[in-house]
PDB file of N, CA and C in Angstrom:
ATOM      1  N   UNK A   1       0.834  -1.173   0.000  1.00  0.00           N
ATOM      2  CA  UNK A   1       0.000   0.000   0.000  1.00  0.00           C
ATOM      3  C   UNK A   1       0.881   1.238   0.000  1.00  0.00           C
ATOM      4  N   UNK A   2       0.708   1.982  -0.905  1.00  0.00           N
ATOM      5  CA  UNK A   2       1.506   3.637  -0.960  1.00  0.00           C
ATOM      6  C   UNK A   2       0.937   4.291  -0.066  1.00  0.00           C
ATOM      7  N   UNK A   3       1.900   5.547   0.675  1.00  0.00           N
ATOM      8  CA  UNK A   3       1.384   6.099   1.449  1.00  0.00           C
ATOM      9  C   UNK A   3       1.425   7.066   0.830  1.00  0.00           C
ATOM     10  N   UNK A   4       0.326   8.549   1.221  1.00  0.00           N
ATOM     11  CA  UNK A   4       0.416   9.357   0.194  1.00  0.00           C
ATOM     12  C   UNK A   4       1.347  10.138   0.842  1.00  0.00           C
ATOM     13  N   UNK A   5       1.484  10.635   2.246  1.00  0.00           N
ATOM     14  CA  UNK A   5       2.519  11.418   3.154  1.00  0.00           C
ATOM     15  C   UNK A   5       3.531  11.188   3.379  1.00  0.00           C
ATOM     16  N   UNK A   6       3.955   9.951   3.738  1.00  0.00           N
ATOM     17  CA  UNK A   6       5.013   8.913   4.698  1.00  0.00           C
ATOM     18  C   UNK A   6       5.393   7.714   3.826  1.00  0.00           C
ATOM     19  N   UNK A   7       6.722   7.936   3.677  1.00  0.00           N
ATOM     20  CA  UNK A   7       7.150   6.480   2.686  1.00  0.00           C
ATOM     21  C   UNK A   7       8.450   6.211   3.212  1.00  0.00           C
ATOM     22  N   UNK A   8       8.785   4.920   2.893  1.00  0.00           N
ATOM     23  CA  UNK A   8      10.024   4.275   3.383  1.00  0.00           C
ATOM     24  C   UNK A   8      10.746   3.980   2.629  1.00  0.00           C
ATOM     25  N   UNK A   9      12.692   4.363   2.643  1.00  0.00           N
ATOM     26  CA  UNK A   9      12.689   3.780   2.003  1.00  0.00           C
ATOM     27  C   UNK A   9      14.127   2.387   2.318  1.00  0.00           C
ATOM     28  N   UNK A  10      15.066   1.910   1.024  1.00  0.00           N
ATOM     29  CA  UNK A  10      15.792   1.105   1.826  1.00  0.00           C
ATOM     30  C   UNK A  10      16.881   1.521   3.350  1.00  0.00           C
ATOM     31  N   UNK A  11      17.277   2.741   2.926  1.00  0.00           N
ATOM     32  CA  UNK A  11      17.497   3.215   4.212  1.00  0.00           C
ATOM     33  C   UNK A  11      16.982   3.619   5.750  1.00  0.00           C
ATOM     34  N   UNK A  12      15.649   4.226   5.195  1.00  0.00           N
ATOM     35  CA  UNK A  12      15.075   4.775   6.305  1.00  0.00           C
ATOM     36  C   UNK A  12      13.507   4.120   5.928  1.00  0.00           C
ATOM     37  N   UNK A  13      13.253   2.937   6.227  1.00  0.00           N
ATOM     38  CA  UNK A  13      12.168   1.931   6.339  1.00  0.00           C
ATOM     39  C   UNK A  13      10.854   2.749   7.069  1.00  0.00           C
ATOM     40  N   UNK A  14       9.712   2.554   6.678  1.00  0.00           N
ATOM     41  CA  UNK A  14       8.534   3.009   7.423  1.00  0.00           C
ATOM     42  C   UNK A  14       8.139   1.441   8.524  1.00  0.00           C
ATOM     43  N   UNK A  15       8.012   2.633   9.721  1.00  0.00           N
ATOM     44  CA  UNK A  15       7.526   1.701  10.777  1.00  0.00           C
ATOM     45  C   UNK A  15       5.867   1.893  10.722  1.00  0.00           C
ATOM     46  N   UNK A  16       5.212   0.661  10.840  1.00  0.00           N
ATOM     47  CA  UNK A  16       3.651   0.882  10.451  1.00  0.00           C
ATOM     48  C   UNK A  16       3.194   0.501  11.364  1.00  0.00           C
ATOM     49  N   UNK A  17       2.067   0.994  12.263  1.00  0.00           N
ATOM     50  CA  UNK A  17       1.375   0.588  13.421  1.00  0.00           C
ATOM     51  C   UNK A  17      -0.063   0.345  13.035  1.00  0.00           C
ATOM     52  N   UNK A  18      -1.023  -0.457  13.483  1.00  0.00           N
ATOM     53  CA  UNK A  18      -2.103  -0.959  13.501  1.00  0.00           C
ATOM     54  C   UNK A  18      -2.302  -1.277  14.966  1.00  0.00           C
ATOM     55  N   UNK A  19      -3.909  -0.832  15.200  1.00  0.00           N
ATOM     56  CA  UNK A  19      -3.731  -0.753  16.484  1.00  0.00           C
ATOM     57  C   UNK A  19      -5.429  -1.057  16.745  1.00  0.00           C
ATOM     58  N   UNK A  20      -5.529  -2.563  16.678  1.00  0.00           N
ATOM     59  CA  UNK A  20      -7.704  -2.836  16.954  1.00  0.00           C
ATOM     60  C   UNK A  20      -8.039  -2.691  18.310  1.00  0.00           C
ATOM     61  N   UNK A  21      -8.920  -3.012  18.935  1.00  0.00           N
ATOM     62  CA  UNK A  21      -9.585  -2.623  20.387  1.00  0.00           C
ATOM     63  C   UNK A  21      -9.145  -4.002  21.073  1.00  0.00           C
ATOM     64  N   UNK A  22      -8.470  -4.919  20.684  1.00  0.00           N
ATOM     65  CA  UNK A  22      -7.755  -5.806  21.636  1.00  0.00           C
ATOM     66  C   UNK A  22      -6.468  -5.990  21.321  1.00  0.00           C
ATOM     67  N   UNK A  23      -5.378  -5.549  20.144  1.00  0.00           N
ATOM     68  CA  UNK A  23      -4.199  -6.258  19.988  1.00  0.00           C
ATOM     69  C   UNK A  23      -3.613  -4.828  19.006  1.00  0.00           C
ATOM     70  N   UNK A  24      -2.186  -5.110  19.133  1.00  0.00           N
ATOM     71  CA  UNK A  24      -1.211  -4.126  18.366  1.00  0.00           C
ATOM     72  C   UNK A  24      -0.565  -4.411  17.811  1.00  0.00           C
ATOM     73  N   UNK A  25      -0.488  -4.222  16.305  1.00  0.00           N
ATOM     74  CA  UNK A  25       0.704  -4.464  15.211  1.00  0.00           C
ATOM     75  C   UNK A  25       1.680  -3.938  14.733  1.00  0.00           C
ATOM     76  N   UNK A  26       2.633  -4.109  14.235  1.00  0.00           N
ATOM     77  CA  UNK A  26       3.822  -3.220  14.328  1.00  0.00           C
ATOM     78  C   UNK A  26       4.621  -3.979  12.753  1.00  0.00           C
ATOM     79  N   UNK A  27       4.774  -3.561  11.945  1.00  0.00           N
ATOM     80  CA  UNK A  27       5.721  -3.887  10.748  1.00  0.00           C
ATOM     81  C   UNK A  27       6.690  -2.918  10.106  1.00  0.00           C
ATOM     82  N   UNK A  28       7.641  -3.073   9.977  1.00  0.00           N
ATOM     83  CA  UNK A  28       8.381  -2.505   9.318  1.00  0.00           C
ATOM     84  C   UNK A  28       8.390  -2.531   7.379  1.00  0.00           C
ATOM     85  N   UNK A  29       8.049  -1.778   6.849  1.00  0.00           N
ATOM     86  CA  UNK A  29       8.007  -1.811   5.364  1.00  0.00           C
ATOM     87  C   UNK A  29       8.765  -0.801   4.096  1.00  0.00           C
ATOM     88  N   UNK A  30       9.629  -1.828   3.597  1.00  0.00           N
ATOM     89  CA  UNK A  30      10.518  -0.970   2.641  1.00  0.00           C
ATOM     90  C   UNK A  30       9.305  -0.465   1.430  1.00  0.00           C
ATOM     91  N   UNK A  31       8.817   0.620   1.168  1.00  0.00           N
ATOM     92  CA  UNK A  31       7.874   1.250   0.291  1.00  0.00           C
ATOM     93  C   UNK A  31       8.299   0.968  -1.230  1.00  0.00           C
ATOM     94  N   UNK A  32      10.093   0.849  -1.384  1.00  0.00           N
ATOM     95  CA  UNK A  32      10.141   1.162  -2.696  1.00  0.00           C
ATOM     96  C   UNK A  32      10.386  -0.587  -3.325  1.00  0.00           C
ATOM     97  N   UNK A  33      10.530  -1.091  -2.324  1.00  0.00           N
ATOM     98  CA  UNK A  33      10.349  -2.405  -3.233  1.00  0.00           C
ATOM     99  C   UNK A  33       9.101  -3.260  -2.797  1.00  0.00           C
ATOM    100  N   UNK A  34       8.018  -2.597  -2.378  1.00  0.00           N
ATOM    101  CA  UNK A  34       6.837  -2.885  -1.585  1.00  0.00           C
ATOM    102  C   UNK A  34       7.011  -4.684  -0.751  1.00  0.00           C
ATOM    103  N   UNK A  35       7.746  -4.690   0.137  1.00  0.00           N
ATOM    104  CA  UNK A  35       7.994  -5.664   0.866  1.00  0.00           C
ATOM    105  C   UNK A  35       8.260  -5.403   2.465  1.00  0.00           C
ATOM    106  N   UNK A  36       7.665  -6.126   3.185  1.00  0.00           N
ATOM    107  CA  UNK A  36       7.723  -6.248   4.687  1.00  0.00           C
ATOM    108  C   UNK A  36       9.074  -6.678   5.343  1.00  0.00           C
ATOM    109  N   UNK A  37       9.739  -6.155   6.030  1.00  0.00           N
ATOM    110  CA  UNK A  37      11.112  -6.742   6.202  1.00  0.00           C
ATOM    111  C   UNK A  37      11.407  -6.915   7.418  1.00  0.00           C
ATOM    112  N   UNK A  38      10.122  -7.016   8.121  1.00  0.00           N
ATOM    113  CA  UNK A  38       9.760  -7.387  10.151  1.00  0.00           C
ATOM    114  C   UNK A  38       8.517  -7.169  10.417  1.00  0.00           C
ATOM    115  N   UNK A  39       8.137  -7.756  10.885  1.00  0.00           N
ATOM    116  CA  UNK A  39       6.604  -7.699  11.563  1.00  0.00           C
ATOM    117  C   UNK A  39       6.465  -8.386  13.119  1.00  0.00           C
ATOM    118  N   UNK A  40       5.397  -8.236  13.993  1.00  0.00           N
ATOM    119  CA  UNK A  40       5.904  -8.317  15.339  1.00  0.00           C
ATOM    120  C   UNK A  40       3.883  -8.070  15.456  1.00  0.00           C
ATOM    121  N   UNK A  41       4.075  -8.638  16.098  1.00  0.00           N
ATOM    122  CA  UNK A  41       1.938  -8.025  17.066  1.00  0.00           C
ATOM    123  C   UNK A  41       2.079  -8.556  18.860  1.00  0.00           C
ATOM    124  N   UNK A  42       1.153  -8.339  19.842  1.00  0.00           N
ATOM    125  CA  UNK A  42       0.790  -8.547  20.895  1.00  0.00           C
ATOM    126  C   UNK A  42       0.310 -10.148  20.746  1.00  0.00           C
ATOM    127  N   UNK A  43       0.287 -10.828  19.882  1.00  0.00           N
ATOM    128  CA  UNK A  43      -0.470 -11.807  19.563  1.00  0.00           C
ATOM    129  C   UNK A  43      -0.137 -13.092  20.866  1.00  0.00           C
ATOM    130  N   UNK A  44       1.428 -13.011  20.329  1.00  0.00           N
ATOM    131  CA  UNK A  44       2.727 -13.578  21.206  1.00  0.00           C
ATOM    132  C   UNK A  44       2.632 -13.567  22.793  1.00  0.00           C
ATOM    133  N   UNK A  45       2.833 -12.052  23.131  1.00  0.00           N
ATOM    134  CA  UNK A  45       2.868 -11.905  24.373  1.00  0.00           C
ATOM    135  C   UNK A  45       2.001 -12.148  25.436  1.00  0.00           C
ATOM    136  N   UNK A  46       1.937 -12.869  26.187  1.00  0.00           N
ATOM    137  CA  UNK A  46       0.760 -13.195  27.147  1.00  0.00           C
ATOM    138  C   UNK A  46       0.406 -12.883  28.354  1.00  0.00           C
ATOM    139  N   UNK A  47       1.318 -11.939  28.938  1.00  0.00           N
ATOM    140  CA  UNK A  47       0.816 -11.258  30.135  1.00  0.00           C
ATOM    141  C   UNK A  47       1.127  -9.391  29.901  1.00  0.00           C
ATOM    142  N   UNK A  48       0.435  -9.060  31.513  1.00  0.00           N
ATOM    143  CA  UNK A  48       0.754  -7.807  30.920  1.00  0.00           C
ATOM    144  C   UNK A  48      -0.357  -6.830  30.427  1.00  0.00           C
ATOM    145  N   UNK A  49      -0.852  -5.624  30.875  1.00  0.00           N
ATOM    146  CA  UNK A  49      -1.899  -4.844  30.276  1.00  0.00           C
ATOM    147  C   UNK A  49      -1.084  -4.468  28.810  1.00  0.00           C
ATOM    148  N   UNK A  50      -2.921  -4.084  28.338  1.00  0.00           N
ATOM    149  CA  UNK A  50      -2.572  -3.391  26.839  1.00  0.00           C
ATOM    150  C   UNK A  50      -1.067  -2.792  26.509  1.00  0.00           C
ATOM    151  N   UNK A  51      -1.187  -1.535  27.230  1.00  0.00           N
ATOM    152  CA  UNK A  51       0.034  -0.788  27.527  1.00  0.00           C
ATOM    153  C   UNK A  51       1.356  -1.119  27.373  1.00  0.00           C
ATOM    154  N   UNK A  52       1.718  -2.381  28.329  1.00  0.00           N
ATOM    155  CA  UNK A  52       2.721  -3.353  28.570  1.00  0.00           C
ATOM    156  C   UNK A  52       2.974  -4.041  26.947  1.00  0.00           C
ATOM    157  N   UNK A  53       2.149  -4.775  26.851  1.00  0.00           N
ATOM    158  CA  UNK A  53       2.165  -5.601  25.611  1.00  0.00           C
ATOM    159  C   UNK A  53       2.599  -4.741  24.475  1.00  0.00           C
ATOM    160  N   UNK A  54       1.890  -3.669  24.124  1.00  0.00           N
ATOM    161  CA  UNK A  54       2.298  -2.243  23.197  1.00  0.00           C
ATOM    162  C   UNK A  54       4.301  -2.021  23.047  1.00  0.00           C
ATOM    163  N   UNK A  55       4.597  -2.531  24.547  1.00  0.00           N
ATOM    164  CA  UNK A  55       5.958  -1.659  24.618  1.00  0.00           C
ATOM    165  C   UNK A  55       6.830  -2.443  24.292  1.00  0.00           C
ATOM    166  N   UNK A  56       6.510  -3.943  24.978  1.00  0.00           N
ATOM    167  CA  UNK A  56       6.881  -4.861  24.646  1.00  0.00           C
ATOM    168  C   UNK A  56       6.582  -5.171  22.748  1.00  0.00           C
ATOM    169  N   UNK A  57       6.156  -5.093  22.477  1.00  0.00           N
ATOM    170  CA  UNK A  57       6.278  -4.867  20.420  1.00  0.00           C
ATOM    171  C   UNK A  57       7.262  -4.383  20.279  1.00  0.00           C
ATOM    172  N   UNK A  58       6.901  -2.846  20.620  1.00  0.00           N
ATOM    173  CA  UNK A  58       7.957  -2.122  20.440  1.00  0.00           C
ATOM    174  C   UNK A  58       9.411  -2.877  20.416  1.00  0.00           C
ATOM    175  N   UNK A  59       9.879  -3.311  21.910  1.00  0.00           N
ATOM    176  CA  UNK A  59      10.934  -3.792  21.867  1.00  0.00           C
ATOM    177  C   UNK A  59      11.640  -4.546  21.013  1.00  0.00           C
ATOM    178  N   UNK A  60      10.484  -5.901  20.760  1.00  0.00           N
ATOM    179  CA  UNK A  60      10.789  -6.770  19.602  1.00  0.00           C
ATOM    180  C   UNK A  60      10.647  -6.738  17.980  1.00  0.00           C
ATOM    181  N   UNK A  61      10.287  -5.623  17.729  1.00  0.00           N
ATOM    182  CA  UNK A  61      10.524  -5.163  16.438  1.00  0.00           C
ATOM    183  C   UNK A  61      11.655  -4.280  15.866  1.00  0.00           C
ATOM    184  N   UNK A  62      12.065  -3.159  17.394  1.00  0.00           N
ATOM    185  CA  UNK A  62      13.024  -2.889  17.263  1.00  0.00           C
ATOM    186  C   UNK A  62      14.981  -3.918  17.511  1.00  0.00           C
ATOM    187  N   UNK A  63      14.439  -5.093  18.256  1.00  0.00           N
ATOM    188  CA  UNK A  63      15.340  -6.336  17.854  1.00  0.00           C
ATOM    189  C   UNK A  63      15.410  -6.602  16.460  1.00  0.00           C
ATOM    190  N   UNK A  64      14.420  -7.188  15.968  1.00  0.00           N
ATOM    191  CA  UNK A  64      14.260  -7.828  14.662  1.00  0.00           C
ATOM    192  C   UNK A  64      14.779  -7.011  13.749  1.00  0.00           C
ATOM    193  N   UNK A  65      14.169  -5.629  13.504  1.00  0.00           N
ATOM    194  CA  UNK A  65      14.880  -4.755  12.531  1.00  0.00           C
ATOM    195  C   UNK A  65      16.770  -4.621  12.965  1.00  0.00           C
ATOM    196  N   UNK A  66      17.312  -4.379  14.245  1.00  0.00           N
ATOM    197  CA  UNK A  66      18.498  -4.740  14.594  1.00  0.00           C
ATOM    198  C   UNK A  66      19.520  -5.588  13.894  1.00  0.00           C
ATOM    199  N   UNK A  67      18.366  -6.578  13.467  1.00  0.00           N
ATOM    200  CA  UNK A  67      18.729  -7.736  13.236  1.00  0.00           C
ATOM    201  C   UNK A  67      19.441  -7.621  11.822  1.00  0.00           C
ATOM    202  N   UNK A  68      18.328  -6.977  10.881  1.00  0.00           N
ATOM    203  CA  UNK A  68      18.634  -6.970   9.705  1.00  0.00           C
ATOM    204  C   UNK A  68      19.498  -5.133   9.636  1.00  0.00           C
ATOM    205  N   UNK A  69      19.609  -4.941  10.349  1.00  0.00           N
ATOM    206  CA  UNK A  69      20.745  -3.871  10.425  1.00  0.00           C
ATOM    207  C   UNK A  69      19.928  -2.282  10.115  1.00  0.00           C
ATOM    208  N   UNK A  70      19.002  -2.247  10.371  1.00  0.00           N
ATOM    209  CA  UNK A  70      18.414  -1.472  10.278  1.00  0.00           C
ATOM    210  C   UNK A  70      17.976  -0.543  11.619  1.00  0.00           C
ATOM    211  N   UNK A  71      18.596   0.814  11.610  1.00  0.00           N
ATOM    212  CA  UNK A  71      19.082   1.349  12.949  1.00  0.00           C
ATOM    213  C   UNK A  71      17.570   2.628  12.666  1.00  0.00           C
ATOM    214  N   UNK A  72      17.545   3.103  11.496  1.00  0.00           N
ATOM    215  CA  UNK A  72      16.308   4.541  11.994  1.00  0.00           C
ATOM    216  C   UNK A  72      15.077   4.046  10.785  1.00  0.00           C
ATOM    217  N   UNK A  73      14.368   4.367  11.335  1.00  0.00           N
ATOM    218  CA  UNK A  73      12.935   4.279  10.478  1.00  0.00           C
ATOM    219  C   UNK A  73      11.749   5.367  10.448  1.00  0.00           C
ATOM    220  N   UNK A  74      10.873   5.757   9.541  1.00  0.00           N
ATOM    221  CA  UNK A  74       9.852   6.680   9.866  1.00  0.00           C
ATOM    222  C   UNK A  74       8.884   6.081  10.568  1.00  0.00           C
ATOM    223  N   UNK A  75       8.655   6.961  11.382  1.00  0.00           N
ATOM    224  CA  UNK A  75       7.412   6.107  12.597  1.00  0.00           C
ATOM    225  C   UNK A  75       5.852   6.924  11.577  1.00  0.00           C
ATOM    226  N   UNK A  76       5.044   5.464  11.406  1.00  0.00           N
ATOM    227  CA  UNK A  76       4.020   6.017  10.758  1.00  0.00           C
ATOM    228  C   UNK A  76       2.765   5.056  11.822  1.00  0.00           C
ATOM    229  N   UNK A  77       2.150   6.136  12.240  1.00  0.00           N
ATOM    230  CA  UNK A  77       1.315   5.688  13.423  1.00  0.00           C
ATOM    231  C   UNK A  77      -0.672   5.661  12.392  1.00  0.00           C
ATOM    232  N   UNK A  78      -0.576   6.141  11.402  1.00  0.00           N
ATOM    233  CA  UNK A  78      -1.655   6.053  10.489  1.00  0.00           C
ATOM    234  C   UNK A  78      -2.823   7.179  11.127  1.00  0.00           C
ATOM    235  N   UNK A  79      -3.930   6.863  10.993  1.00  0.00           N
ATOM    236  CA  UNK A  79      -4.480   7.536  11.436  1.00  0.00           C
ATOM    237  C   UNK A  79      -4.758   7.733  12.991  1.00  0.00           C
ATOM    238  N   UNK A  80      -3.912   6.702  13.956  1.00  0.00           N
ATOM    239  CA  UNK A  80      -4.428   6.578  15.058  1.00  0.00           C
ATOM    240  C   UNK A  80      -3.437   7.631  16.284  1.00  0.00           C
ATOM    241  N   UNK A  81      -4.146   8.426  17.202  1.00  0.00           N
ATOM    242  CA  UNK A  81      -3.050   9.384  17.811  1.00  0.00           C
ATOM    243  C   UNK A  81      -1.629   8.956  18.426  1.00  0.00           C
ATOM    244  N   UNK A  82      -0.909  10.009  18.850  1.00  0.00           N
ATOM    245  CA  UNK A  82       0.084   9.308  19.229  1.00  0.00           C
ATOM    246  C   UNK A  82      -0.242   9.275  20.749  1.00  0.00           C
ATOM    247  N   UNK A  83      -0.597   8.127  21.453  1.00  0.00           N
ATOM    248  CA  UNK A  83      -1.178   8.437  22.616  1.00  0.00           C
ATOM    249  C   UNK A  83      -1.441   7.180  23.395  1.00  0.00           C
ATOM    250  N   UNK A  84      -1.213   6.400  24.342  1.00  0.00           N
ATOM    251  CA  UNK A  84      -1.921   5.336  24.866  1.00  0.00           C
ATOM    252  C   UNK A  84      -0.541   4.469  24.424  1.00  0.00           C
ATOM    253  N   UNK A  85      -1.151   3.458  23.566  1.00  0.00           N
ATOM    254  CA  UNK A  85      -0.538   2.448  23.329  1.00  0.00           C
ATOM    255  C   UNK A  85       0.238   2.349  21.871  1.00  0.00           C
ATOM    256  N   UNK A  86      -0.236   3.586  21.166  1.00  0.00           N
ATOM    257  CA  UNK A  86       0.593   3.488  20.076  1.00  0.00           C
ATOM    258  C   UNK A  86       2.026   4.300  20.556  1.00  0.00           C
ATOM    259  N   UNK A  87       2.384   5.155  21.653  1.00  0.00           N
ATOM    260  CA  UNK A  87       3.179   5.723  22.231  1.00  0.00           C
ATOM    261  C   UNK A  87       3.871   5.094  22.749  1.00  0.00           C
ATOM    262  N   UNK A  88       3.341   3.920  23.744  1.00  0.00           N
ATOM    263  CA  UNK A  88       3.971   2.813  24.281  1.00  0.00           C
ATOM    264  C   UNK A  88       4.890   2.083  23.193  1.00  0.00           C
ATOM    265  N   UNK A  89       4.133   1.656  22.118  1.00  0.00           N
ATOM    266  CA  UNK A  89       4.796   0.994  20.912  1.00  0.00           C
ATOM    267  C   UNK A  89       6.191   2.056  20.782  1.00  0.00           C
ATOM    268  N   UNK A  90       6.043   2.893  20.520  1.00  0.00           N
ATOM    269  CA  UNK A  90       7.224   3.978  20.038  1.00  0.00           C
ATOM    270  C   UNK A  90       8.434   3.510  21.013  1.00  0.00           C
ATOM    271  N   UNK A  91       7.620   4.116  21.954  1.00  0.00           N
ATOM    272  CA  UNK A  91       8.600   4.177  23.762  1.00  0.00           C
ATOM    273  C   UNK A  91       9.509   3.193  23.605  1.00  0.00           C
ATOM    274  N   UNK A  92       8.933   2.030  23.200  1.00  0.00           N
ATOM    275  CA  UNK A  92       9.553   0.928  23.419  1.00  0.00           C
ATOM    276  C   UNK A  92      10.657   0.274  22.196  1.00  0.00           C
ATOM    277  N   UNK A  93      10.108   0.810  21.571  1.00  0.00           N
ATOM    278  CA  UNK A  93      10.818   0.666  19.602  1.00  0.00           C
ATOM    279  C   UNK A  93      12.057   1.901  20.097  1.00  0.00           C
ATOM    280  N   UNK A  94      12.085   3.010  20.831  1.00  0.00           N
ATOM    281  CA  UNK A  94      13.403   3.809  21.278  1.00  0.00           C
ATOM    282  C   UNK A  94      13.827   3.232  22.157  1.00  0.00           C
ATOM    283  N   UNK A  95      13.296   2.019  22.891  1.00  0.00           N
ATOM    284  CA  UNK A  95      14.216   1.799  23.975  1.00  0.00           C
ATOM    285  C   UNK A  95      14.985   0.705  23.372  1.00  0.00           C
ATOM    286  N   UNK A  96      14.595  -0.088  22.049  1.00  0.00           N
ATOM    287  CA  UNK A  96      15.057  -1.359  21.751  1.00  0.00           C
ATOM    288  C   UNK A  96      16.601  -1.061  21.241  1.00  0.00           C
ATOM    289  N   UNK A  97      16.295   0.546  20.739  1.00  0.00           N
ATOM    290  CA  UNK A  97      17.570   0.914  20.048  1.00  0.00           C
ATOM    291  C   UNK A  97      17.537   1.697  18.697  1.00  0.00           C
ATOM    292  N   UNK A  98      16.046   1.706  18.370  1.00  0.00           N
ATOM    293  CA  UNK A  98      15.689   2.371  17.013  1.00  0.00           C
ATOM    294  C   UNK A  98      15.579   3.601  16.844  1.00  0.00           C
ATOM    295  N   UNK A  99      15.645   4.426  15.983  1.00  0.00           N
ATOM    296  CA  UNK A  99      15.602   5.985  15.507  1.00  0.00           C
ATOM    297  C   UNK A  99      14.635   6.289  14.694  1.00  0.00           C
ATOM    298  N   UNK A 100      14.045   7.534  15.285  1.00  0.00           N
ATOM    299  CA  UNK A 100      12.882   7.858  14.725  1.00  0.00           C
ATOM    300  C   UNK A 100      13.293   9.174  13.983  1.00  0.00           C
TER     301      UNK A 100
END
């Protein structure tokens, strides 16, 4: 999916958040070769409020991207505020080691 504002590219990857009324998603996506190159959700994690689980993503997406050597990304939170648990997600994606 193109974004019309926010795009990623092999350097500086878009971080994509999805965020339903029970669970939080988190992918990393190179825009210019339209491919996913980490993905991560609450799906996994099993304890822990919303909040918790949110930060915890965070963390492990910012591993995974680590992984593949990928140190800053655009944080694209979509239409949802930056606030609650998509903040948590962030919080935690800066604490893993990532750049926004």
């Amino acid at each position: 999916m193109k974004r019309k504002k926010i795009a990623g590219t092999l350097e500086r990857p878009r971080l994509s958040v999805f965020r339903s009324s029970q669970h939080i998603y988190a992918q990393i996506v190179d825009d210019q070769k339209h491919q996913t190159l980490a993905a991560e959700s609450d799906l996994n994690v099993k304890s822990g409020t919303k909040k918790q689980k949110a930060e915890t993503v965070g963390e492990n997406i910012a591993k995974k991207a680590l992984q593949k050597k990928i140190k800053s990304v655009v944080f694209d939170r979509g239409s949802f505020r930056y606030h609650g648990r998509v903040a948590a997600l962030a919080e935690g994606a800066r604490k893993g080691g990532l750049e926004f």
